[in-house]
C-alpha atoms as a PDB file:
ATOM      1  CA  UNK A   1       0.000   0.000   0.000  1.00  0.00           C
ATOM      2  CA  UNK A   2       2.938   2.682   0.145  1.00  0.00           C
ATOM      3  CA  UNK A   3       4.046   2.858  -2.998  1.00  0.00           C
ATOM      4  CA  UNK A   4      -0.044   3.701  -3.950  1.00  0.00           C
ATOM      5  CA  UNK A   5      -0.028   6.364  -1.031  1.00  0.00           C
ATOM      6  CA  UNK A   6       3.130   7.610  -1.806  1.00  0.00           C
ATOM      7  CA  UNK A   7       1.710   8.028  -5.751  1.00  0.00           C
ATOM      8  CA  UNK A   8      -1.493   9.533  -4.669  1.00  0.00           C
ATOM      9  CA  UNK A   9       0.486  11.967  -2.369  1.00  0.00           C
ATOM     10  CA  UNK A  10       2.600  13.302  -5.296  1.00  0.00           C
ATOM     11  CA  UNK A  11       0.185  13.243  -7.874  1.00  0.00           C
ATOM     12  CA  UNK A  12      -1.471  15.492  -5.700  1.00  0.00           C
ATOM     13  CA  UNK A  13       1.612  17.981  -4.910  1.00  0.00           C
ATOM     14  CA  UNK A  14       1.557  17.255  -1.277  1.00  0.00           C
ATOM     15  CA  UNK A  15       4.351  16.047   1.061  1.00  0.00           C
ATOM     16  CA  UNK A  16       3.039  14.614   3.852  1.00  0.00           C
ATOM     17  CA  UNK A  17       5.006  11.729   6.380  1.00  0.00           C
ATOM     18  CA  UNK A  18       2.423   8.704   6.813  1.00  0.00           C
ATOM     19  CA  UNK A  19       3.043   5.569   8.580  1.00  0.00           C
ATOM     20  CA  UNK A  20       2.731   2.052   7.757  1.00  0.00           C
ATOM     21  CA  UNK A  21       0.983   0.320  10.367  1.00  0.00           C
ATOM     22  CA  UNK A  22       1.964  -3.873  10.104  1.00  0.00           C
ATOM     23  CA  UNK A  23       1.557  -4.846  13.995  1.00  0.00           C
ATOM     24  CA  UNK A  24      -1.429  -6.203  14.285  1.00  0.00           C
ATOM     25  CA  UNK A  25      -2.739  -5.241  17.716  1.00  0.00           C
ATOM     26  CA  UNK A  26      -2.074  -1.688  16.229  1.00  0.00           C
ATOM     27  CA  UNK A  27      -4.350  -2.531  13.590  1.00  0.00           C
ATOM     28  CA  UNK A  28      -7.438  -4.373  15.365  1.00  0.00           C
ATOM     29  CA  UNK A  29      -6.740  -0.612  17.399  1.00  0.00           C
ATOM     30  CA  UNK A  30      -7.833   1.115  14.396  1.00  0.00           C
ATOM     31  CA  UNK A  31     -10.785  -1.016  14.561  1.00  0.00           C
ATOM     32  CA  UNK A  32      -9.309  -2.892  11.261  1.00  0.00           C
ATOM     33  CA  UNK A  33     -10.709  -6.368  10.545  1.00  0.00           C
ATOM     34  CA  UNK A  34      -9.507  -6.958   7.301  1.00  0.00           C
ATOM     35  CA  UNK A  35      -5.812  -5.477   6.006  1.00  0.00           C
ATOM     36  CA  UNK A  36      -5.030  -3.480   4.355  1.00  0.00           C
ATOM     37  CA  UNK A  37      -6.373  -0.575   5.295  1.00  0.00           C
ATOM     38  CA  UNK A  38      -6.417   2.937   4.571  1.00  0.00           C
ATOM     39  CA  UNK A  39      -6.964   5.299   8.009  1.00  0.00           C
ATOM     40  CA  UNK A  40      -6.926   9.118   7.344  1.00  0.00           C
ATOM     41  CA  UNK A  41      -6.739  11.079  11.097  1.00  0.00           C
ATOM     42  CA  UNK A  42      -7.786   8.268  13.152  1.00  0.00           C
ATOM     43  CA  UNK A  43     -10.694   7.022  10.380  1.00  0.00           C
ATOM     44  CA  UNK A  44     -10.723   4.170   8.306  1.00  0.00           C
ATOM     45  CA  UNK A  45     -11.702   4.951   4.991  1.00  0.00           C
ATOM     46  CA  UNK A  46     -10.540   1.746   3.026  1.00  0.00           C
ATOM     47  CA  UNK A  47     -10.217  -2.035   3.957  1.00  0.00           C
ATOM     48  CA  UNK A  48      -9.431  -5.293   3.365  1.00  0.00           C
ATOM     49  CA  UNK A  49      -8.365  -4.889  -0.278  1.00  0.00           C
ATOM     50  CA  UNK A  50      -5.594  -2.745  -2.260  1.00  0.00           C
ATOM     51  CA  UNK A  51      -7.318   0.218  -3.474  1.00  0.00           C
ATOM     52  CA  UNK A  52      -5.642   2.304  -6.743  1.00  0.00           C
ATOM     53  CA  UNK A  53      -4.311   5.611  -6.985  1.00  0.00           C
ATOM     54  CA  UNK A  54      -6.814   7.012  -7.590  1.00  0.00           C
ATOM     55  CA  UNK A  55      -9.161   5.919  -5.206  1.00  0.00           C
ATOM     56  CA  UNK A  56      -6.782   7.114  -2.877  1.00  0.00           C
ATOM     57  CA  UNK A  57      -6.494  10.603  -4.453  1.00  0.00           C
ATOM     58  CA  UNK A  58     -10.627  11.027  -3.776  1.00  0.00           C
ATOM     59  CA  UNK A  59     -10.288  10.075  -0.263  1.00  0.00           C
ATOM     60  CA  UNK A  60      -7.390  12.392   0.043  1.00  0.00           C
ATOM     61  CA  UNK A  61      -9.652  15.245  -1.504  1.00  0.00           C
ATOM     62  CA  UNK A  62     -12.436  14.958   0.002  1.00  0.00           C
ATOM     63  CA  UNK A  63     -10.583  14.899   3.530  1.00  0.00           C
ATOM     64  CA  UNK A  64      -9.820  18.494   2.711  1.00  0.00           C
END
């Protein structure tokens, strides 16, 4: 999944540190069943599958 962020981040000008979460009490945490997952400030707006660039890009814009 961070080589899609990482695209959707730059295709969209910004520079922004994210972390990838692979421990998975830190995951369940996040209230994640299924990995991946996509969480954006605490809320999961992806899971369970790989999304694409740009579905990542929408969920980035429309967080702003």
């Amino acid at each position: 999944m961070e080589p899609i962020v990482d695209a959707a981040l730059t295709q969209l000008g910004m520079d922004i540190d994210f972390q990838i979460i692979s421990d998975a009490r830190d995951i369940v945490k996040h209230g994640v069943m299924n990995a991946p997952a996509l969480v954006i400030n605490g809320e999961v707006k992806i899971a369970g599958r790989i999304p694409t660039i740009d579905e990542v890009v929408e969920v980035i814009k429309a967080m702003n």
